[in-house]
N, C-alpha and C. Protein backbone atom coordinates (compact mmCIF):
# COMPACT_ATOMS: atom_id res chain seq x y z
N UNK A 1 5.92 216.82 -31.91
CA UNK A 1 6.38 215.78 -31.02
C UNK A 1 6.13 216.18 -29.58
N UNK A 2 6.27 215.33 -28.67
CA UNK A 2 5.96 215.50 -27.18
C UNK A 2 7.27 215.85 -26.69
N UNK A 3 7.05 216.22 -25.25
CA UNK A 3 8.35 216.72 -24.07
C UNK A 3 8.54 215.78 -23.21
N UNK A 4 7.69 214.55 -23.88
CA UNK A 4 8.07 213.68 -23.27
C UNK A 4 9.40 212.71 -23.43
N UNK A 5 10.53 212.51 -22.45
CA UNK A 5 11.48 211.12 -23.00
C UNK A 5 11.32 210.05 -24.29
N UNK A 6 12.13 210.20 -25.28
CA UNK A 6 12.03 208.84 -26.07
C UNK A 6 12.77 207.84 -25.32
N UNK A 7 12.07 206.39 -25.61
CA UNK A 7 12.68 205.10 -25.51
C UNK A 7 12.65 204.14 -26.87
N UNK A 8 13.18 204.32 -27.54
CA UNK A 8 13.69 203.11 -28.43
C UNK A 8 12.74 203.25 -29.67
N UNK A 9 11.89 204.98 -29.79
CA UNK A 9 11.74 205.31 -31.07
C UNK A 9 10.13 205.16 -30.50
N UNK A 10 9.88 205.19 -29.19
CA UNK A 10 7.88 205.13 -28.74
C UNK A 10 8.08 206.28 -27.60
N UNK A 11 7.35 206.68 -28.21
CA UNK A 11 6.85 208.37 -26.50
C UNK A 11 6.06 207.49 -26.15
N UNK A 12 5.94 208.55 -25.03
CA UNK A 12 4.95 208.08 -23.63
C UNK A 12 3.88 209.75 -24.34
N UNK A 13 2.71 208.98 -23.66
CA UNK A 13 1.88 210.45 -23.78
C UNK A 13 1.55 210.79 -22.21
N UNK A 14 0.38 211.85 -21.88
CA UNK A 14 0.30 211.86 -20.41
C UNK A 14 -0.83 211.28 -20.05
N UNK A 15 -1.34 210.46 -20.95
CA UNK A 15 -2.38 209.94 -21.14
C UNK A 15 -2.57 207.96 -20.48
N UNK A 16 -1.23 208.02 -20.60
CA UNK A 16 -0.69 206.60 -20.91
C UNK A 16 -0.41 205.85 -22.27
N UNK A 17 -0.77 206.70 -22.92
CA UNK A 17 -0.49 205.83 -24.34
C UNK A 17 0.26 206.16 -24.81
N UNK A 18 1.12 204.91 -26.35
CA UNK A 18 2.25 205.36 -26.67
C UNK A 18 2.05 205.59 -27.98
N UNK A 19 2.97 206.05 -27.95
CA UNK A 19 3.27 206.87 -29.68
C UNK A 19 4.42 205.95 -30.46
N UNK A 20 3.98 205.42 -31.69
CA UNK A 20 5.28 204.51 -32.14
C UNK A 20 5.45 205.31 -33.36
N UNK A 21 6.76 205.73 -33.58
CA UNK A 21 6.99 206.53 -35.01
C UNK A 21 7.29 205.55 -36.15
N UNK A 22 6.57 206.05 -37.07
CA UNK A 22 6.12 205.28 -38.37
C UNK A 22 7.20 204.14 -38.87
N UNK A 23 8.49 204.53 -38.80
CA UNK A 23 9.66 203.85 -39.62
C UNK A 23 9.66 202.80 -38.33
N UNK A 24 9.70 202.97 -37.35
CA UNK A 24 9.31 201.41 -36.38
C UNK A 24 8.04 200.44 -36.63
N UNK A 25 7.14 201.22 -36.62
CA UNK A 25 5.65 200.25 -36.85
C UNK A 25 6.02 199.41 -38.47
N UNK A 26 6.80 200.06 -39.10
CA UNK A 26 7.09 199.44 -40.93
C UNK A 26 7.62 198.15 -40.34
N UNK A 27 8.21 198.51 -39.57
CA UNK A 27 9.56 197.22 -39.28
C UNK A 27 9.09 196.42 -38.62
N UNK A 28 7.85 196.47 -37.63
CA UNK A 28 7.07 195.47 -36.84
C UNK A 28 6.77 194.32 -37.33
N UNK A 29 6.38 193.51 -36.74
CA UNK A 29 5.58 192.24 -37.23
C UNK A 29 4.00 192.18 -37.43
N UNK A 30 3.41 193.40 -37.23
CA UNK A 30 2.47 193.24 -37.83
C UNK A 30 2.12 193.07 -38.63
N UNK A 31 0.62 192.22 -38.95
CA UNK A 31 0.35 191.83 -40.16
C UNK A 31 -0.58 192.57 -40.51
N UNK A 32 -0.65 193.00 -42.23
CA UNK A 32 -1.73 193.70 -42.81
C UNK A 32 -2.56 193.14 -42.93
N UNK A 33 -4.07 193.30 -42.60
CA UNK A 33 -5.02 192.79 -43.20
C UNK A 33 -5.29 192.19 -44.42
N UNK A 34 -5.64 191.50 -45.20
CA UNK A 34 -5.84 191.08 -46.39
C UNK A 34 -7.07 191.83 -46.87
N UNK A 35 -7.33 192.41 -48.10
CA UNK A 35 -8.12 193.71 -48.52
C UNK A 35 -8.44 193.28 -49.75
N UNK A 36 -9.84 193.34 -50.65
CA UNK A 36 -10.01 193.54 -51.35
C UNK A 36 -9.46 194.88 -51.80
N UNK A 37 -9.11 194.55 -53.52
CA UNK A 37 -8.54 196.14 -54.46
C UNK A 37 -9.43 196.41 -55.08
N UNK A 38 -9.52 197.86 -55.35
CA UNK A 38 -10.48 198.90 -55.31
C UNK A 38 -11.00 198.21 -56.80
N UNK A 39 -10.54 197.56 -57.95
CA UNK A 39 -11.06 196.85 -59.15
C UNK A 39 -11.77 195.71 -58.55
N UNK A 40 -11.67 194.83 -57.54
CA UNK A 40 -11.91 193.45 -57.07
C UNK A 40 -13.34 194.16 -56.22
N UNK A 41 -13.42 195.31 -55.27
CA UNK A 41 -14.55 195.72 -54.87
C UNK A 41 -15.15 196.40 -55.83
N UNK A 42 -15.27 197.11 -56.61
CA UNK A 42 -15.86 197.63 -58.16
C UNK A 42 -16.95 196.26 -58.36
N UNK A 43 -15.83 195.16 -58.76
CA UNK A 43 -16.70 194.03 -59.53
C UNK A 43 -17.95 193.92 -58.53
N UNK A 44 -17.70 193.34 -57.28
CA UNK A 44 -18.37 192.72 -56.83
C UNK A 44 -19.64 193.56 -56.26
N UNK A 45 -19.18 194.99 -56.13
CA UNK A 45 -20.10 195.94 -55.73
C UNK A 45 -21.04 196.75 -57.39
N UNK A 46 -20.53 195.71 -58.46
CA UNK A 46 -21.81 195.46 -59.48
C UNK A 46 -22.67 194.96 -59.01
N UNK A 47 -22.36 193.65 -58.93
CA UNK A 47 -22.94 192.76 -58.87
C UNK A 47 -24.28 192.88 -57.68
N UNK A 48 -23.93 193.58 -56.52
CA UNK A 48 -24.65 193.25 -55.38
C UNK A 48 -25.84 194.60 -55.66
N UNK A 49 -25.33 195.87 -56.51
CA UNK A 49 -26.11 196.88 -56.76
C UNK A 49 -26.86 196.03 -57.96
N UNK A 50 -26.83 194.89 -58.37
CA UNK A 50 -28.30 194.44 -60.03
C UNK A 50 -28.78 193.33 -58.98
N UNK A 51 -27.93 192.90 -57.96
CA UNK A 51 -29.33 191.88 -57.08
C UNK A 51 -30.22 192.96 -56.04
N UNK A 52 -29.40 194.30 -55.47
CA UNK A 52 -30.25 195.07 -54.78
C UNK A 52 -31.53 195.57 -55.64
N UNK A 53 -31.09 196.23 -56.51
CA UNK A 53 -32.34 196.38 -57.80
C UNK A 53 -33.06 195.08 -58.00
N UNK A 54 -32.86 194.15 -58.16
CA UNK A 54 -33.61 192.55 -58.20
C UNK A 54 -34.40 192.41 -56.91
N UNK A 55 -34.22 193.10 -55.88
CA UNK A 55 -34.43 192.97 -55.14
C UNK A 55 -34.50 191.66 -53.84
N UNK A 56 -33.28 190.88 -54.69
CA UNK A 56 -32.72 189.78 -54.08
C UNK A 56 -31.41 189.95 -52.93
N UNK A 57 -31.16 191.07 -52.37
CA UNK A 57 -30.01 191.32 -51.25
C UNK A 57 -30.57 192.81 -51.14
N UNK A 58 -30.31 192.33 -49.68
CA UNK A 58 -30.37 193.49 -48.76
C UNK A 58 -29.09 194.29 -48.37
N UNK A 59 -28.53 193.52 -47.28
CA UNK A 59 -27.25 194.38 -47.36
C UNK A 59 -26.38 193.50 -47.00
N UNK A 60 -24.66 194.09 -46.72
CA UNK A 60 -23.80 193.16 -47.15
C UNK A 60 -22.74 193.80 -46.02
N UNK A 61 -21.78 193.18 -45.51
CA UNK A 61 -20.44 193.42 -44.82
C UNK A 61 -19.10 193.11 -45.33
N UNK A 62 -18.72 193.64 -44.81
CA UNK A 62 -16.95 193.64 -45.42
C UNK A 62 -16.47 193.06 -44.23
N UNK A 63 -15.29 192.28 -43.93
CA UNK A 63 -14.17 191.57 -42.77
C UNK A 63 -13.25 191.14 -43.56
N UNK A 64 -12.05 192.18 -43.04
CA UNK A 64 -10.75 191.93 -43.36
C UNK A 64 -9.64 191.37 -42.08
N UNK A 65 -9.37 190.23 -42.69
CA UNK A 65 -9.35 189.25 -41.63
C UNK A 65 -7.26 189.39 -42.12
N UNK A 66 -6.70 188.46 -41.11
CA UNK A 66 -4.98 188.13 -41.65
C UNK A 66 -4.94 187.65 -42.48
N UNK A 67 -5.89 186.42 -42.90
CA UNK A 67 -5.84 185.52 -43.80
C UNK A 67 -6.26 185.69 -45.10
N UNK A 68 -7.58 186.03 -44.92
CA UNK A 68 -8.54 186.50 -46.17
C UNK A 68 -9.37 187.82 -45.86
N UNK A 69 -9.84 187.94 -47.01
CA UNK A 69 -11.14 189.10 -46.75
C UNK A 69 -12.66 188.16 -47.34
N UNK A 70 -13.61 189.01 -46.82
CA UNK A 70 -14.72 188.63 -46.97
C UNK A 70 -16.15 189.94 -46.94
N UNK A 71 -16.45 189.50 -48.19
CA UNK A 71 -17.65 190.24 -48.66
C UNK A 71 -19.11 189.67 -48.24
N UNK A 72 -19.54 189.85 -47.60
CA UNK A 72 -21.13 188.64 -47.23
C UNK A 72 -22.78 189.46 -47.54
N UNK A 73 -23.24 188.38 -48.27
CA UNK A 73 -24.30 189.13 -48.68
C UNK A 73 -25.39 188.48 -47.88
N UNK A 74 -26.56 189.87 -47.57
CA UNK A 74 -27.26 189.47 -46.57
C UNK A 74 -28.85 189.78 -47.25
N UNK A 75 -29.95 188.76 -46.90
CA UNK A 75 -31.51 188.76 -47.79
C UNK A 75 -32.31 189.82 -46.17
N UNK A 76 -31.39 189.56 -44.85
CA UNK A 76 -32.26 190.87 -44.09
C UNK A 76 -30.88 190.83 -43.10
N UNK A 77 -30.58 191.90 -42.65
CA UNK A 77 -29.27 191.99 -41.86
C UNK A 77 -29.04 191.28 -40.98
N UNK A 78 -30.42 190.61 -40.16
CA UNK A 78 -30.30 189.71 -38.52
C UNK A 78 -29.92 187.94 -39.21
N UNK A 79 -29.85 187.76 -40.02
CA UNK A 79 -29.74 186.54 -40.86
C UNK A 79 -28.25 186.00 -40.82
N UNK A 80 -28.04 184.52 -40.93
CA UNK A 80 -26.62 184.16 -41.82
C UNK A 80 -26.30 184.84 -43.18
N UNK A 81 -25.72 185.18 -44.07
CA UNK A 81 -24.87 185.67 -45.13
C UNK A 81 -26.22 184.62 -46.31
N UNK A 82 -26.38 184.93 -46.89
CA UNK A 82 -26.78 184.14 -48.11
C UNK A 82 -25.39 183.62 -48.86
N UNK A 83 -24.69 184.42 -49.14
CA UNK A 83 -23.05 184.14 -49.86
C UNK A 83 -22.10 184.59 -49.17
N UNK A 84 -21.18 184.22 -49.22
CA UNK A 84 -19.55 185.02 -48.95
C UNK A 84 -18.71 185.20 -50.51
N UNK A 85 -18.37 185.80 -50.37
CA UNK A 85 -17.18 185.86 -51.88
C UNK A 85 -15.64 186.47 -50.79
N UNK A 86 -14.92 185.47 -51.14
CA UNK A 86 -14.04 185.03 -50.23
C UNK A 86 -12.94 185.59 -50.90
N UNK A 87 -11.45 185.93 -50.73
CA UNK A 87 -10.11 186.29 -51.31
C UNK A 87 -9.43 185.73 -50.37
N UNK A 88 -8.78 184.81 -50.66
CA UNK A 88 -7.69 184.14 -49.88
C UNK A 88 -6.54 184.22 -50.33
N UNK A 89 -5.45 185.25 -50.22
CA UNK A 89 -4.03 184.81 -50.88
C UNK A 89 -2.96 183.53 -51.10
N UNK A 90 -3.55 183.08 -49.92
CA UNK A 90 -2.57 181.89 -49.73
C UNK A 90 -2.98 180.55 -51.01
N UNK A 91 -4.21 180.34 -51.30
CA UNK A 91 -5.02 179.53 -52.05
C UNK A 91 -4.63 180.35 -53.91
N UNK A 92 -3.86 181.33 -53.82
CA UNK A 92 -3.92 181.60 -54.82
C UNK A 92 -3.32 180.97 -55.88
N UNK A 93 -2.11 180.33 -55.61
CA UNK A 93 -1.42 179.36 -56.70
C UNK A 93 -1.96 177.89 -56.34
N UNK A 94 -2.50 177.79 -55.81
CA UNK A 94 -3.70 175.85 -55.93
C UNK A 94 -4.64 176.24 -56.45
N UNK A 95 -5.84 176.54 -55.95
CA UNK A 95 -7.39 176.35 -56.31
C UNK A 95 -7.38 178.14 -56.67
N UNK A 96 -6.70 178.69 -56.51
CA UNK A 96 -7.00 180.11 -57.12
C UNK A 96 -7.40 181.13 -55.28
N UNK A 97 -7.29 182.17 -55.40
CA UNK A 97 -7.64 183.31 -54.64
C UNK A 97 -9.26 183.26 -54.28
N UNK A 98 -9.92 183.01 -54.92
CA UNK A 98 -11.41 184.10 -54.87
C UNK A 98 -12.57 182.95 -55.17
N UNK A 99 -13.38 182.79 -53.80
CA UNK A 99 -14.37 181.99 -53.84
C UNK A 99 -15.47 182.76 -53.34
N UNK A 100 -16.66 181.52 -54.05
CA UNK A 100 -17.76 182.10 -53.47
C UNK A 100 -18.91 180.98 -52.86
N UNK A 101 -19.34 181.04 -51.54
CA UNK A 101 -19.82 180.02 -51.12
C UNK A 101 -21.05 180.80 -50.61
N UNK A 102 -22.18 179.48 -50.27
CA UNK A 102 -23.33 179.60 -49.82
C UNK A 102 -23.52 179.74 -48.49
N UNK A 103 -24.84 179.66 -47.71
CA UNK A 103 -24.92 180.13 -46.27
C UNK A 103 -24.81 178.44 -45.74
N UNK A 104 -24.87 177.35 -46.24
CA UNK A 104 -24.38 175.89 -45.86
C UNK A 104 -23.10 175.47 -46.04
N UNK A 105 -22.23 176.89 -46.42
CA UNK A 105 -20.81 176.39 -46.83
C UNK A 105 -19.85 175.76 -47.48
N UNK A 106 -21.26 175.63 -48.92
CA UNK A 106 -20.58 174.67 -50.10
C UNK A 106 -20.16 175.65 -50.96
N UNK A 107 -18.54 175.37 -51.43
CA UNK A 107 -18.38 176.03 -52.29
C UNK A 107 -18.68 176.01 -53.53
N UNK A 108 -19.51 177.37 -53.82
CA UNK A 108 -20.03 177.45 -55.54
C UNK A 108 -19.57 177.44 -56.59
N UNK A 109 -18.49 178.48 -56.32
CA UNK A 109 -17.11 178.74 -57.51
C UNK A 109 -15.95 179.20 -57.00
N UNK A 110 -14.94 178.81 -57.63
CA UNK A 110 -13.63 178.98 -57.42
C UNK A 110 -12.76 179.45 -58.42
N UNK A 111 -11.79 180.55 -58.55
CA UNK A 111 -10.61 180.30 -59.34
C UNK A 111 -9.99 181.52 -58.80
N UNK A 112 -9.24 182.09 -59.99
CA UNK A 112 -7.72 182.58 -59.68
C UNK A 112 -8.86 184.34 -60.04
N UNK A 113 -9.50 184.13 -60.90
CA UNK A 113 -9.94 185.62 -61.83
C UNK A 113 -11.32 185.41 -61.31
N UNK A 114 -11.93 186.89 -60.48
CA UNK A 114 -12.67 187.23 -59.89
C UNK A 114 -13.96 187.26 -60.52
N UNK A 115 -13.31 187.86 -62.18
CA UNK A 115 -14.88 188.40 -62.85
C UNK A 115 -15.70 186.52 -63.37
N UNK A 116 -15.04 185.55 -63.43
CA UNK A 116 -14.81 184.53 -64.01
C UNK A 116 -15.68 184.17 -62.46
N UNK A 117 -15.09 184.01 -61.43
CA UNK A 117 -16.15 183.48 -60.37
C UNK A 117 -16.98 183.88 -59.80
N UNK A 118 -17.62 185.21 -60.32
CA UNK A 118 -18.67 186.21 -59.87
C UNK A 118 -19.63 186.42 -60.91
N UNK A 119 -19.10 185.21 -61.85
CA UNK A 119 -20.36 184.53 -63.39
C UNK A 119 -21.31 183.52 -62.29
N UNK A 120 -21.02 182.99 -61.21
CA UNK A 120 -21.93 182.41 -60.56
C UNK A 120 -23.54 182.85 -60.29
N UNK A 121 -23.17 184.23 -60.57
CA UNK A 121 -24.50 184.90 -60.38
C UNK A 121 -24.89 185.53 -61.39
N UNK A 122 -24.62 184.97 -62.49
CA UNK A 122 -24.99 185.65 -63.56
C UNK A 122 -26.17 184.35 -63.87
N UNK A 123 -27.86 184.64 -64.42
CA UNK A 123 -28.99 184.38 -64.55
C UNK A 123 -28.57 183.65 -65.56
N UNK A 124 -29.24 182.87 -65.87
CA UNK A 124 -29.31 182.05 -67.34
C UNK A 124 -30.42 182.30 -68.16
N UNK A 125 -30.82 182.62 -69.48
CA UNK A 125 -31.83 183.14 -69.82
C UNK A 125 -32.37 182.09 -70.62
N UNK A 126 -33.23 181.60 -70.28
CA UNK A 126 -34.12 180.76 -70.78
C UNK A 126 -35.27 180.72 -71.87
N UNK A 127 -35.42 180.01 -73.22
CA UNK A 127 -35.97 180.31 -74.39
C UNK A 127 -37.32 179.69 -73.77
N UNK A 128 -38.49 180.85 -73.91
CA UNK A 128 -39.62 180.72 -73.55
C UNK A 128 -40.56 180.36 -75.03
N UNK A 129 -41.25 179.17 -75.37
CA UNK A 129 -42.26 178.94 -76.63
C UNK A 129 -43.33 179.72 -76.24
């Protein structure tokens, strides 16, 4: 800890900045980010490693936003997103948590179960005569 004065559970540094001890920041009003879970990034970071091998995506970003998170897949990095695959908590008891939309912003698929809306990109295999 510092030699510096406490006020109300925040040091001062000599820096100007403050120090807030942990059991205050709990109690704050900050909001956590909304995060994909380490099973929910698994899935989707299948998926984007058999289109990188396809050689259909390049690369991709993560933004963890208050509201939602967002995964965006990119065909060259200076580009719009080709997809987003979206997690919205709030949408989770209506239309479900976890979408996935295009770079025109129509949504492709929707529901509550991730692996179920990340069948969007699953190929259809077609009987060749």
């Amino acid at each position: 800890m510092s030699d510096q004065p406490e006020t109300g559970g925040r040091l001062s540094s000599s820096d100007g900045a403050n120090v807030i001890e942990l059991n205050q920041y709990r109690q704050s009003n900050d909001v956590i980010p909304v995060m994909f879970h380490r099973r929910e990034l698994d899935a989707i970071l299948r998926i984007y490693g058999r289109m990188v091998g396809e050689g259909e995506w390049k690369d991709y970003a993560i933004d963890q936003l208050r509201d939602r998170a967002v995964f965006s897949v990119f065909k060259r990095s200076g580009e719009m997103p080709l997809y987003r695959i979206e997690k919205n908590p709030k949408l989770a008891a209506k239309q479900g948590a976890f979408s996935v939309t295009n770079t025109h912003g129509m949504i492709l698929k929707r529901g509550h179960d991730l692996q179920q809306v990340l069948k969007v990109f699953d190929k259809v295999l077609k009987l060749i005569d």
